[in-house]
PDB file of N, CA and C in Angstrom:
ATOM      1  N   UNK A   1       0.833  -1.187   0.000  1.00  0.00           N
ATOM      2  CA  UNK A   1       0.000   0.000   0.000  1.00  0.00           C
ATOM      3  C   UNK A   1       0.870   1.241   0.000  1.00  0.00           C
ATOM      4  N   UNK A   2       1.659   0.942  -0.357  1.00  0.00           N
ATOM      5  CA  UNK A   2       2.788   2.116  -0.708  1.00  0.00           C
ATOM      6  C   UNK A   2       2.652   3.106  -2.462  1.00  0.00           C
ATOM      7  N   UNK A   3       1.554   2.380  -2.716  1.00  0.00           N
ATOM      8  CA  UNK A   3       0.852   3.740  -4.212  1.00  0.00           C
ATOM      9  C   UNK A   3       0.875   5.064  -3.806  1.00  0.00           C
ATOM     10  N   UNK A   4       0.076   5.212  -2.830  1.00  0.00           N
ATOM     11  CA  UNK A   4       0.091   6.737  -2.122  1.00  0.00           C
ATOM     12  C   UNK A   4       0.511   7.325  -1.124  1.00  0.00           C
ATOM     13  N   UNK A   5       1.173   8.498  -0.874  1.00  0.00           N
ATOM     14  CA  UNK A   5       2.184   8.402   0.789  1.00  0.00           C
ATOM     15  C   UNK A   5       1.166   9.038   1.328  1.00  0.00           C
ATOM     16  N   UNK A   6       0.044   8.420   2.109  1.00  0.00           N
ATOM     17  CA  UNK A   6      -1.200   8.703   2.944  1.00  0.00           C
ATOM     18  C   UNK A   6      -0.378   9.496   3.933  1.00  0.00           C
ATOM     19  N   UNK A   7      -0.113   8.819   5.055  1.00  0.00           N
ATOM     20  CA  UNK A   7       0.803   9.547   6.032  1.00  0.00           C
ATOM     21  C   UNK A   7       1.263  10.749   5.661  1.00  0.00           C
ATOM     22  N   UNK A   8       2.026  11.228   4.910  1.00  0.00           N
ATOM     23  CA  UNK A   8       2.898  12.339   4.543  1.00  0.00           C
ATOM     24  C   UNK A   8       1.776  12.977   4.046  1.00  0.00           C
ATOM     25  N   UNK A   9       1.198  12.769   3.156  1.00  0.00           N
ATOM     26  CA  UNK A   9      -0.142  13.776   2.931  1.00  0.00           C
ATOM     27  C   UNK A   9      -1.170  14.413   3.728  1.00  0.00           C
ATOM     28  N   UNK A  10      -1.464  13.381   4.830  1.00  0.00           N
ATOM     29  CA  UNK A  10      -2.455  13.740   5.571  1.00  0.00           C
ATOM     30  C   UNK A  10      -1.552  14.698   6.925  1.00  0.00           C
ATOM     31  N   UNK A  11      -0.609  14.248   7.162  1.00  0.00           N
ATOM     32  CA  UNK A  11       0.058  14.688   7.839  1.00  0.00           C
ATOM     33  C   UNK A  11       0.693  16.699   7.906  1.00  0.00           C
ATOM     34  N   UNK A  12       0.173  16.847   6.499  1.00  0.00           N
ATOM     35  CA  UNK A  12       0.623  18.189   5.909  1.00  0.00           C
ATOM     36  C   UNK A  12      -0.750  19.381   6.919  1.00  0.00           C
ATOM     37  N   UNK A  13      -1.869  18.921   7.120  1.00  0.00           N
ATOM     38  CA  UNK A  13      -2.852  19.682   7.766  1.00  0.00           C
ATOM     39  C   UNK A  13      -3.057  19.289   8.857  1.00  0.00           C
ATOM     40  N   UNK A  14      -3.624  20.813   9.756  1.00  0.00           N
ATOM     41  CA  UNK A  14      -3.619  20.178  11.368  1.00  0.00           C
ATOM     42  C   UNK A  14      -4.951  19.482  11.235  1.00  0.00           C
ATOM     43  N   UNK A  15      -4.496  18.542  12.099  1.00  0.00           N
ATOM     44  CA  UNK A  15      -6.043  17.769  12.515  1.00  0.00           C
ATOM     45  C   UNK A  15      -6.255  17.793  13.910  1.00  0.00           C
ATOM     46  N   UNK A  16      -7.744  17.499  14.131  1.00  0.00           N
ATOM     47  CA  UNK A  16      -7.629  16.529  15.626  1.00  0.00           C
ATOM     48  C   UNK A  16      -8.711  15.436  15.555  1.00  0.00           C
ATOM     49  N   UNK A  17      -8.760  14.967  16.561  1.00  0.00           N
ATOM     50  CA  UNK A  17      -9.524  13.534  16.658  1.00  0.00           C
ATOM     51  C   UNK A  17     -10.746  13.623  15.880  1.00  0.00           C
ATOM     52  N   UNK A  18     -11.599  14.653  16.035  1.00  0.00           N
ATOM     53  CA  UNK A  18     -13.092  14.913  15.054  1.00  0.00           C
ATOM     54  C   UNK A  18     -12.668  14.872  13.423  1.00  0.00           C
ATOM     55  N   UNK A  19     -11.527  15.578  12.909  1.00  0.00           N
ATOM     56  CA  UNK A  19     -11.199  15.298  11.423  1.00  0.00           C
ATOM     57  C   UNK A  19     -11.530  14.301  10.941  1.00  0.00           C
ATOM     58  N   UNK A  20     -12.492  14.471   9.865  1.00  0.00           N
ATOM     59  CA  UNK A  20     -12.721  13.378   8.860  1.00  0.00           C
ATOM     60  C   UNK A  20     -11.389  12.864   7.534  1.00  0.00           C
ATOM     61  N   UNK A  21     -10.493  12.756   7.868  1.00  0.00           N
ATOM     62  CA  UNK A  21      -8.935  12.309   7.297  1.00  0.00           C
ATOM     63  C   UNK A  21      -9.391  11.625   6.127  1.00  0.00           C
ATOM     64  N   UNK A  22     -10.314  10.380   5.676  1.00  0.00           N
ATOM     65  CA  UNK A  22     -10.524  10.163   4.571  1.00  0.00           C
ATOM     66  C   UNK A  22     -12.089   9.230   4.486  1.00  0.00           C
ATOM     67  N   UNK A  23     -12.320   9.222   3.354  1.00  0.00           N
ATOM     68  CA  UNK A  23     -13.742   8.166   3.250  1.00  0.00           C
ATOM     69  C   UNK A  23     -13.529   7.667   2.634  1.00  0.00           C
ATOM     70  N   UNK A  24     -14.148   5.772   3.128  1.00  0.00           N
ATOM     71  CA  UNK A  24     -13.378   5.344   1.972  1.00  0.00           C
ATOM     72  C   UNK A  24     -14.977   4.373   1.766  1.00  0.00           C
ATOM     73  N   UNK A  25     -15.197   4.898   0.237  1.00  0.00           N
ATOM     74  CA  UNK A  25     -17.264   5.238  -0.062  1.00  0.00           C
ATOM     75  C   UNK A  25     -16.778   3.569  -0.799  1.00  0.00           C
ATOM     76  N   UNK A  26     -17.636   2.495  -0.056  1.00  0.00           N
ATOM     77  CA  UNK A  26     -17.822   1.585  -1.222  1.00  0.00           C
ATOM     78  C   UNK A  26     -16.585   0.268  -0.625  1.00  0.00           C
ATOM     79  N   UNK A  27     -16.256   0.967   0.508  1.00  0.00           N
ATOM     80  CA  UNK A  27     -14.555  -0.027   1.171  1.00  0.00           C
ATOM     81  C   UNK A  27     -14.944  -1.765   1.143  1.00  0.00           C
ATOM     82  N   UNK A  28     -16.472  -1.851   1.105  1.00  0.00           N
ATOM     83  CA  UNK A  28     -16.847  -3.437   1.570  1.00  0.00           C
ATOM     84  C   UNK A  28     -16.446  -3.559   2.706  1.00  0.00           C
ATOM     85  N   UNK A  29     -15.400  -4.912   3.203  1.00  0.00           N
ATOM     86  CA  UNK A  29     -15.558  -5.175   5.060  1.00  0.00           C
ATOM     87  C   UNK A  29     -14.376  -4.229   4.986  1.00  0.00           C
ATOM     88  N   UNK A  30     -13.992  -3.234   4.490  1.00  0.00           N
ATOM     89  CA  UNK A  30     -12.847  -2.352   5.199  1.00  0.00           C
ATOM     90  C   UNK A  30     -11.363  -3.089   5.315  1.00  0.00           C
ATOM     91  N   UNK A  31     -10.741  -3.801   4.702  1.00  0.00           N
ATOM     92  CA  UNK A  31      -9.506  -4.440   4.316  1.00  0.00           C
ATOM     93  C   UNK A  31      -8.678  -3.061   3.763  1.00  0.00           C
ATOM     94  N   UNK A  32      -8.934  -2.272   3.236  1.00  0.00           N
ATOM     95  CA  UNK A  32      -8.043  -1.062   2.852  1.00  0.00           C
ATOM     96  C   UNK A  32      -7.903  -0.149   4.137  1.00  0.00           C
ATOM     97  N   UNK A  33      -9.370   0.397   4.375  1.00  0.00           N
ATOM     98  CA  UNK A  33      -9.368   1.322   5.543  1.00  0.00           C
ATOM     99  C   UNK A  33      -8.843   0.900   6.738  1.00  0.00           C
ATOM    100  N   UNK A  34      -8.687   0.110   7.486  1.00  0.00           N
ATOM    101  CA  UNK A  34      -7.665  -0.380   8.449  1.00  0.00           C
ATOM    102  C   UNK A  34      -6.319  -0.537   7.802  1.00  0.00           C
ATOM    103  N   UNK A  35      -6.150  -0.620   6.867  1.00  0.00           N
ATOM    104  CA  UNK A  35      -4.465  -0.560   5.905  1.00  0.00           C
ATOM    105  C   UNK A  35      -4.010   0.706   6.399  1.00  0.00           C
ATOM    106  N   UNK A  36      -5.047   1.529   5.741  1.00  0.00           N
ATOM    107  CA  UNK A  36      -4.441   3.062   5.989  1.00  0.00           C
ATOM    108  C   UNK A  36      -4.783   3.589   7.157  1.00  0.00           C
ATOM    109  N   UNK A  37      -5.352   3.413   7.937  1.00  0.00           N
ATOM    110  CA  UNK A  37      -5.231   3.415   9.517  1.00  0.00           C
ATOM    111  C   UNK A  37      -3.964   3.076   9.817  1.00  0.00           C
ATOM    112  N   UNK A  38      -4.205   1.919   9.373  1.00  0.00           N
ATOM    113  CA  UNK A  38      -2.399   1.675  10.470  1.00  0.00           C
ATOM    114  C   UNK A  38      -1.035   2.567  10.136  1.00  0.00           C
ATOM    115  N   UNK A  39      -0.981   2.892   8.628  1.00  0.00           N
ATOM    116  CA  UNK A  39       0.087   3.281   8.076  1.00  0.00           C
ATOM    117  C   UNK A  39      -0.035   5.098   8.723  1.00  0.00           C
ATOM    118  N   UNK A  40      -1.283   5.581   9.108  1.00  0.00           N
ATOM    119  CA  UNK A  40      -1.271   6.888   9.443  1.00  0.00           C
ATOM    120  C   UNK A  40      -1.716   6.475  11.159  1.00  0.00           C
ATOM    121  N   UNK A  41      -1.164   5.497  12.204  1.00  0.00           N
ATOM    122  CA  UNK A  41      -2.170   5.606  13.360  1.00  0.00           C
ATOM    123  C   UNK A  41      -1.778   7.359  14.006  1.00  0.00           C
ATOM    124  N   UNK A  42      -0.313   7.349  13.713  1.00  0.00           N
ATOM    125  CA  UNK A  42       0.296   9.111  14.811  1.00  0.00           C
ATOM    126  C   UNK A  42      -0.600  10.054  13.979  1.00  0.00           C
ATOM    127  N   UNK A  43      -1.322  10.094  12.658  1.00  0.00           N
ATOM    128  CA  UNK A  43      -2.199  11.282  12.546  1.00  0.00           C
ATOM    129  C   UNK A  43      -3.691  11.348  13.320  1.00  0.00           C
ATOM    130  N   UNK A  44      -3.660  12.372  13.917  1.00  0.00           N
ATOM    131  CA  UNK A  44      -5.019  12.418  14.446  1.00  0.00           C
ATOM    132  C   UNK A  44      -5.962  13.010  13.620  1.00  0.00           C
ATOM    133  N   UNK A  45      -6.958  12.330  13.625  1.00  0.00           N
ATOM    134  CA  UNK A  45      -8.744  12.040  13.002  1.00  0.00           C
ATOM    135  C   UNK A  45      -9.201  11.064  12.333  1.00  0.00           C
ATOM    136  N   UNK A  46      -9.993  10.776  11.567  1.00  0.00           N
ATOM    137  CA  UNK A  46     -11.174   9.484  11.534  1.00  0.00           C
ATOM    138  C   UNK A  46     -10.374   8.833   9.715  1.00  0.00           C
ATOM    139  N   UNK A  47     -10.797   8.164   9.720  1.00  0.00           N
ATOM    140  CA  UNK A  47     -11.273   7.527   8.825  1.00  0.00           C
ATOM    141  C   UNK A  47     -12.532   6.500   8.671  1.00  0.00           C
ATOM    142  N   UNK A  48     -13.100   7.036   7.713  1.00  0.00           N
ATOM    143  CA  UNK A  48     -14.034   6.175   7.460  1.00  0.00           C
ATOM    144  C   UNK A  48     -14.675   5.701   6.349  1.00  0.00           C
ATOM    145  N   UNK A  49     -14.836   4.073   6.236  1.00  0.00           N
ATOM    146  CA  UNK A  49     -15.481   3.370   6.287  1.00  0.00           C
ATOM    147  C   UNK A  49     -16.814   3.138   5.619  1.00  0.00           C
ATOM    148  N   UNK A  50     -17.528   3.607   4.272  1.00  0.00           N
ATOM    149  CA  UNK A  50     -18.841   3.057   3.998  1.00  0.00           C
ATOM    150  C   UNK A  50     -19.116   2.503   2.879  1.00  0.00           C
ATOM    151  N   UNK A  51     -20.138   1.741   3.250  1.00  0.00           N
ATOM    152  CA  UNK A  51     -20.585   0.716   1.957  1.00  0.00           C
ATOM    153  C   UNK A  51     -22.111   0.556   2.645  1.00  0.00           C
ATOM    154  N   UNK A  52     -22.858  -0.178   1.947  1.00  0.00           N
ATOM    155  CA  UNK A  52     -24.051  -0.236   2.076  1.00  0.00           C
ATOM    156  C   UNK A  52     -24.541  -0.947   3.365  1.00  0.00           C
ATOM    157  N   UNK A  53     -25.809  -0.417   4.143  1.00  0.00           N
ATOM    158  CA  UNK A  53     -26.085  -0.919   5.314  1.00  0.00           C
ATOM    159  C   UNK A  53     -25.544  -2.165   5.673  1.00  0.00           C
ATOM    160  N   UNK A  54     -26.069  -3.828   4.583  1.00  0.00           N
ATOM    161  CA  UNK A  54     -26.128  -4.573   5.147  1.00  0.00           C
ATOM    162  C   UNK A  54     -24.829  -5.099   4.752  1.00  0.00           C
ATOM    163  N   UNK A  55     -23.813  -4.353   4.111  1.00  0.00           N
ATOM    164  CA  UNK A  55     -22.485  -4.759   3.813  1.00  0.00           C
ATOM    165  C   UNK A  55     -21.671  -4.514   5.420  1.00  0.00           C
ATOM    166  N   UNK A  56     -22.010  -3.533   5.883  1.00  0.00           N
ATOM    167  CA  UNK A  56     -21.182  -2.686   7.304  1.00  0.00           C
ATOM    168  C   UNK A  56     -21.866  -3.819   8.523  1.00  0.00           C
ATOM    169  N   UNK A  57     -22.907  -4.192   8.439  1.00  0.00           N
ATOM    170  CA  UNK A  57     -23.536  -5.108   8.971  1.00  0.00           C
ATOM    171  C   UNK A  57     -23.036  -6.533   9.206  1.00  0.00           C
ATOM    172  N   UNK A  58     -22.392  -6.996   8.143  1.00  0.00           N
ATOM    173  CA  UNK A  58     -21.958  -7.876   7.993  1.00  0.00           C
ATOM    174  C   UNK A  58     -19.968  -8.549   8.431  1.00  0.00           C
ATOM    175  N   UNK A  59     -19.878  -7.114   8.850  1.00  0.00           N
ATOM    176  CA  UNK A  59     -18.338  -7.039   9.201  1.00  0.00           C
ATOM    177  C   UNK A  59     -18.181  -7.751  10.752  1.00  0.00           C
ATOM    178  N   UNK A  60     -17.540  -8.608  10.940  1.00  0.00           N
ATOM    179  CA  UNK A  60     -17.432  -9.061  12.078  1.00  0.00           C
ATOM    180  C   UNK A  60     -15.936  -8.757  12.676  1.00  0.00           C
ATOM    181  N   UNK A  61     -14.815  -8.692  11.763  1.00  0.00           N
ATOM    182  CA  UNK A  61     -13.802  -7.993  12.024  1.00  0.00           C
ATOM    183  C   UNK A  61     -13.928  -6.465  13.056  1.00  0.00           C
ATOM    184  N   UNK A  62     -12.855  -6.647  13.719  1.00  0.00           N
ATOM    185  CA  UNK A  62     -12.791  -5.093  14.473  1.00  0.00           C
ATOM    186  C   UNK A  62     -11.994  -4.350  13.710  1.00  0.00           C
ATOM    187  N   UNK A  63     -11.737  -3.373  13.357  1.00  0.00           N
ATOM    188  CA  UNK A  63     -11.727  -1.870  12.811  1.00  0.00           C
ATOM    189  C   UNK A  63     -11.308  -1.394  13.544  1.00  0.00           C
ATOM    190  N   UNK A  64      -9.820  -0.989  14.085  1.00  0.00           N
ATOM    191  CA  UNK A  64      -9.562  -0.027  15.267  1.00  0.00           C
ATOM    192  C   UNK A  64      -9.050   0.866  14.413  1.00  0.00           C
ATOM    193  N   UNK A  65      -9.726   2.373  15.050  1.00  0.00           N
ATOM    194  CA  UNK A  65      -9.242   3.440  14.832  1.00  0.00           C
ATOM    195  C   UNK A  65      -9.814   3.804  12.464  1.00  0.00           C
ATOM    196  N   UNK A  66     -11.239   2.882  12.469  1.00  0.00           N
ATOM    197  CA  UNK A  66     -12.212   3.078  11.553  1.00  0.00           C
ATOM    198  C   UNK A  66     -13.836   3.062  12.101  1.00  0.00           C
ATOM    199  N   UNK A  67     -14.313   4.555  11.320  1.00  0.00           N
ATOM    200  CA  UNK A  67     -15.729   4.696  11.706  1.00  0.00           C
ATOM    201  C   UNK A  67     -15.921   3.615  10.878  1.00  0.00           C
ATOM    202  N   UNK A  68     -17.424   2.992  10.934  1.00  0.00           N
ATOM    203  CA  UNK A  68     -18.070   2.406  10.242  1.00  0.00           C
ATOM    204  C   UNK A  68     -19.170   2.823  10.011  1.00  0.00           C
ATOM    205  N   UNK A  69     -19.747   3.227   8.545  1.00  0.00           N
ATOM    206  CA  UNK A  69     -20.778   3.968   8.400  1.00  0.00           C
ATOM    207  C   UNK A  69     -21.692   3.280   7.253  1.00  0.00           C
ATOM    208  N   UNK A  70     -23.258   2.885   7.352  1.00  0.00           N
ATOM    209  CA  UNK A  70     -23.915   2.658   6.383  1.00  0.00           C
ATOM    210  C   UNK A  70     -24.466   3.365   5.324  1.00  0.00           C
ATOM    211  N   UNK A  71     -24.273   3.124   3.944  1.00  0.00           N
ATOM    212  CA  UNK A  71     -24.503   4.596   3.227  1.00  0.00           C
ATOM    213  C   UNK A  71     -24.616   3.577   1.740  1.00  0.00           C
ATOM    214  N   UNK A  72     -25.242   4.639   1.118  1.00  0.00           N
ATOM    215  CA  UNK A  72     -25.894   4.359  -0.378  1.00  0.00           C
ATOM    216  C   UNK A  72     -24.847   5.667  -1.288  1.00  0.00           C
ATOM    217  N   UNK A  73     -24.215   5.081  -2.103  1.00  0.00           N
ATOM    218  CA  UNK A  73     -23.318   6.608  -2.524  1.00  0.00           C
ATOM    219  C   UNK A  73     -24.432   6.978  -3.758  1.00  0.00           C
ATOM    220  N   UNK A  74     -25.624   6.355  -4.358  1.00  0.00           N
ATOM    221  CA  UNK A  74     -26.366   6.952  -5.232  1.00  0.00           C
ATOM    222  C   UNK A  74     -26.819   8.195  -4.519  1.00  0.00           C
ATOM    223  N   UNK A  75     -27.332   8.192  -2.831  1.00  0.00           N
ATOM    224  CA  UNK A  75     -27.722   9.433  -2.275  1.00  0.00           C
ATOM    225  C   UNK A  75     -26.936  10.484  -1.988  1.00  0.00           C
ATOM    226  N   UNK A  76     -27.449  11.625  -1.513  1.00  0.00           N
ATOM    227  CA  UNK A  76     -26.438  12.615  -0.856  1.00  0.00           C
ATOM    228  C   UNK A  76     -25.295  11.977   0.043  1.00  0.00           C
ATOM    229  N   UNK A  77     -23.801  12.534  -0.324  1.00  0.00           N
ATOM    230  CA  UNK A  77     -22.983  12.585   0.802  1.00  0.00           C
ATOM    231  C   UNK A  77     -23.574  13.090   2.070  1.00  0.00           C
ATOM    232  N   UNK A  78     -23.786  12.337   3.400  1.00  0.00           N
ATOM    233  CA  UNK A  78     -24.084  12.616   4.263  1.00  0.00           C
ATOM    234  C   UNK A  78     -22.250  13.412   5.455  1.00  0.00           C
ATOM    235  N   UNK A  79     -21.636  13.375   5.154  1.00  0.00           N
ATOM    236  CA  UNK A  79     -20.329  13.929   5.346  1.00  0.00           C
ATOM    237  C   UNK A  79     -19.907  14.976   4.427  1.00  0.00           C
ATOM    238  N   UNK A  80     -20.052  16.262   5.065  1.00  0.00           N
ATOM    239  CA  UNK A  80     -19.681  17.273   3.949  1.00  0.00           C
ATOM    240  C   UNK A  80     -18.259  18.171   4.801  1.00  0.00           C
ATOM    241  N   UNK A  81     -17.943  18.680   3.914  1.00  0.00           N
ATOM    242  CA  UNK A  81     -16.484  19.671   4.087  1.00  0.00           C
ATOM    243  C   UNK A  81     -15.623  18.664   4.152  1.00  0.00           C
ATOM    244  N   UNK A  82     -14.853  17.370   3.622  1.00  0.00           N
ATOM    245  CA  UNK A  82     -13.919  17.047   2.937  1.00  0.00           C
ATOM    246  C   UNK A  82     -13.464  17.813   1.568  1.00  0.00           C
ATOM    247  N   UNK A  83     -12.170  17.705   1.402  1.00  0.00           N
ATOM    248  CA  UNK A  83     -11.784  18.604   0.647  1.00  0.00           C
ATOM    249  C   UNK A  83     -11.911  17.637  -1.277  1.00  0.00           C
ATOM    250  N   UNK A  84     -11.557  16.382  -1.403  1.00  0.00           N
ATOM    251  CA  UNK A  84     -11.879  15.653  -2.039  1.00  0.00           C
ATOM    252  C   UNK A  84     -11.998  14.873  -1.973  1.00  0.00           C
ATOM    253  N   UNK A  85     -13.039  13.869  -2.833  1.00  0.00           N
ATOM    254  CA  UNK A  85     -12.997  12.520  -2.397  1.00  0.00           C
ATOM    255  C   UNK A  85     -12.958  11.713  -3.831  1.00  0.00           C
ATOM    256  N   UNK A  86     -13.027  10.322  -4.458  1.00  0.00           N
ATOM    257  CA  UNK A  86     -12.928   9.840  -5.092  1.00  0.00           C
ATOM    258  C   UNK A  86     -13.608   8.363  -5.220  1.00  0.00           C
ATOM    259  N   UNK A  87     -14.350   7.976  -6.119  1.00  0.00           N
ATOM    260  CA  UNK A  87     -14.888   6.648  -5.594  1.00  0.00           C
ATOM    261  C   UNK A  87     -14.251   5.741  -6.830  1.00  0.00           C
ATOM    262  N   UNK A  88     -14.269   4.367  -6.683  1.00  0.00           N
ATOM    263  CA  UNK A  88     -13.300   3.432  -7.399  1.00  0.00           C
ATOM    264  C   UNK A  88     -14.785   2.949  -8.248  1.00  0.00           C
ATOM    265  N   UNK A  89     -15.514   3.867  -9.039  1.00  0.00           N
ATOM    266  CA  UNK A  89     -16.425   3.501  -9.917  1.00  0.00           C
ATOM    267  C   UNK A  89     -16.810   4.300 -11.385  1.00  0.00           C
ATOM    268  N   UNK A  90     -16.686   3.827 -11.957  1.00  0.00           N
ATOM    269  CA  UNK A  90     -16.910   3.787 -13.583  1.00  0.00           C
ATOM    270  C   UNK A  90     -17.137   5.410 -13.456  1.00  0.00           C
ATOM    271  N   UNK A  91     -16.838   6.585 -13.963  1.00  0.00           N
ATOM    272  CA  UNK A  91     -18.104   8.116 -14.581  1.00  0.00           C
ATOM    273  C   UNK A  91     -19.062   7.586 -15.382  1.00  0.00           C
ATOM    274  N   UNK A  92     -18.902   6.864 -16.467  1.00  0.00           N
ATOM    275  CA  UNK A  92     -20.139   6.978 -16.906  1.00  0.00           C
ATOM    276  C   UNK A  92     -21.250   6.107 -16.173  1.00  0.00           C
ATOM    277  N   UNK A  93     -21.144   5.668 -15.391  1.00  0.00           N
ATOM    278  CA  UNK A  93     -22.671   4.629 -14.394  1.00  0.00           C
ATOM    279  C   UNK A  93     -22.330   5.291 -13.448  1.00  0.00           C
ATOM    280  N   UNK A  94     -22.321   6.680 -13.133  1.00  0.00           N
ATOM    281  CA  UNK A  94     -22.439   7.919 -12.038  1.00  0.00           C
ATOM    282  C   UNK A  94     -23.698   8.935 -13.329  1.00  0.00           C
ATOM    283  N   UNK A  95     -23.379   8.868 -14.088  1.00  0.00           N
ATOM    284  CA  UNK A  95     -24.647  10.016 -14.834  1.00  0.00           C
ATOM    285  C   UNK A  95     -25.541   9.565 -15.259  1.00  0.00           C
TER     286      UNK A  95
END
């Protein structure tokens, strides 16, 4: 998981524990988002975590130091003031 230097990036703005640090829309049981948890644990604020209700539902793994959030990305972002975000799905089956 060395594609992106998460750490060093996130690390560039102050945070604190309430910072929403990244979303990761669509993660399934969260196998990435605990990746990058661990690789950033000394930055302080959240990462999180969503995929569809009964996907987040289904996680029996613990998640330390990942929100877990149920969410539909066809609806409104319910998390606003991130600065960007990106989802790992097609543009054209977004319009």
């Amino acid at each position: 998981m060395e594609l992106f230097p998460f750490k060093s990036e996130l690390e560039k703005s102050q945070t604190t524990d309430e910072t929403v640090l990244l979303i990761d829309i669509g993660g399934g049981k969260g196998h990435v988002s605990k990746l990058i948890r661990d690789l950033t644990k000394e930055v302080k604020g959240k990462i999180v975590l969503q995929d569809r209700p009964e996907v987040i539902g289904d996680i029996t793994e613990e998640l330390l130091g990942v929100e877990k959030m149920g969410y539909d990305f066809f609806t409104p972002q319910p998390i606003q003031g991130i600065s960007s975000a990106s989802k790992d799905f097609p543009c054209a089956q977004l319009t």
